[in-house]
Protein backbone atom coordinates (compact mmCIF):
# COMPACT_ATOMS: atom_id res chain seq x y z
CA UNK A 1 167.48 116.03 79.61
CA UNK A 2 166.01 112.53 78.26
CA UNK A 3 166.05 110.95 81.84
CA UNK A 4 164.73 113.97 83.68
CA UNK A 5 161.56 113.32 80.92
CA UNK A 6 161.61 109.94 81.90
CA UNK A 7 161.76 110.46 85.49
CA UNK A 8 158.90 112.65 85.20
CA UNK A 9 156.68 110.13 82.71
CA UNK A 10 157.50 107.74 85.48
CA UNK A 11 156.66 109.30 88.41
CA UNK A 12 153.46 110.90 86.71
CA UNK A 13 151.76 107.23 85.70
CA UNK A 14 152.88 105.88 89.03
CA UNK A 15 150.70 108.91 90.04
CA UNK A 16 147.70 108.00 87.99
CA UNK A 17 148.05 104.53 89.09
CA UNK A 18 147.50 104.92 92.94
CA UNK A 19 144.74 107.23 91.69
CA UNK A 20 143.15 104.47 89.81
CA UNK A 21 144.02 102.23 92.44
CA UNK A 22 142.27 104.46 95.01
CA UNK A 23 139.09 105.69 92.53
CA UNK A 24 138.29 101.93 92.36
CA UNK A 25 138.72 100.92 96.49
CA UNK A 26 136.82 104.26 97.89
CA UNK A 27 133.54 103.87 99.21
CA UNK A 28 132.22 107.43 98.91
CA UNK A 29 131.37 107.71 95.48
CA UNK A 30 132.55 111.73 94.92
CA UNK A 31 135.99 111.28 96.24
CA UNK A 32 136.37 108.32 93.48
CA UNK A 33 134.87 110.89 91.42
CA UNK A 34 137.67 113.33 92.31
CA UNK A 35 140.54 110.63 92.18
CA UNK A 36 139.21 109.42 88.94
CA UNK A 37 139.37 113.59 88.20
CA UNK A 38 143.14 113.43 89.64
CA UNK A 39 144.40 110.83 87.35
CA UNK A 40 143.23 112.38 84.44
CA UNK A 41 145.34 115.41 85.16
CA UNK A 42 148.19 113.51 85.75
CA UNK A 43 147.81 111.67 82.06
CA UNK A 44 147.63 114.58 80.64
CA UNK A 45 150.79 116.25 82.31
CA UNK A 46 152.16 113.15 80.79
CA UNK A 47 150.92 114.06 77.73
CA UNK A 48 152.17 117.63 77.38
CA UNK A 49 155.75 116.09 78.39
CA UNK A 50 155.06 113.86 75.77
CA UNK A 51 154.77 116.95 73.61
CA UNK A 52 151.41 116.29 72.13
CA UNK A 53 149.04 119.21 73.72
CA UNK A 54 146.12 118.37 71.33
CA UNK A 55 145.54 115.20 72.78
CA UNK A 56 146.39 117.40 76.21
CA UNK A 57 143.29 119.61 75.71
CA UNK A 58 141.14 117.10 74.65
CA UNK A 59 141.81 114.55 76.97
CA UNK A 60 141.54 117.61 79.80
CA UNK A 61 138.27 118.64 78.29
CA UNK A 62 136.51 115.19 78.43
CA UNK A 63 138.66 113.47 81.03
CA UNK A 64 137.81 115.95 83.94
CA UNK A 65 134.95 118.24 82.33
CA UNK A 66 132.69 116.24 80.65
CA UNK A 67 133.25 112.46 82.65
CA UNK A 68 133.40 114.48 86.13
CA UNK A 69 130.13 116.09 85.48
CA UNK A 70 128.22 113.80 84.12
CA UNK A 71 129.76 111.62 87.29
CA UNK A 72 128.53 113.77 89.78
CA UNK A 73 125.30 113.96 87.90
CA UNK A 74 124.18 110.29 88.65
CA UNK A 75 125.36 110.45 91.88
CA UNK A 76 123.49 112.87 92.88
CA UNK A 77 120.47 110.96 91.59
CA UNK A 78 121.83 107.57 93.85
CA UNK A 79 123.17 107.01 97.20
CA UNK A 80 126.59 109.23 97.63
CA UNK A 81 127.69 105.74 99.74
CA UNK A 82 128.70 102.52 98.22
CA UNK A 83 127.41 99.81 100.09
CA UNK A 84 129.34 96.57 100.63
């Protein structure tokens, strides 16, 4: 049962880290927005097999809510295309 928890951890921050990866190369700014979004539900999958579902909710609430939002707010107030 310990290795099938490990797999999971594994395969869940290998997850998060192509979404990072991806976040930070993509040149339209809402799909970084929504792979930024995508990695913070795959920390805190990793965090309820962790077994600590406080630091779940909160890191659901701010990760994705509150940082997505606020995201999407600015870019709406920019360009939507990163030049370069």
């Amino acid at each position: 049962m310990i290795t099938l928890g490990l797999i999971l951890l594994a395969y869940l921050f290998s997850m998060a880290m192509l979404f990072t990866y991806k976040a930070i190369t993509e040149k339209d700014l809402i799909k970084a927005v929504i792979f930024s979004a995508s990695q913070s539900v795959a920390y805190a999958i990793a965090y309820a097999v962790l077994l600590a579902p406080d630091i779940m909710l909160a890191y659901i609430a701010i990760g994705i809510g509150v940082y997505s939002i606020i995201l999407l707010y600015v870019i709406s107030k920019t360009e939507r295309y990163e030049r370069g």
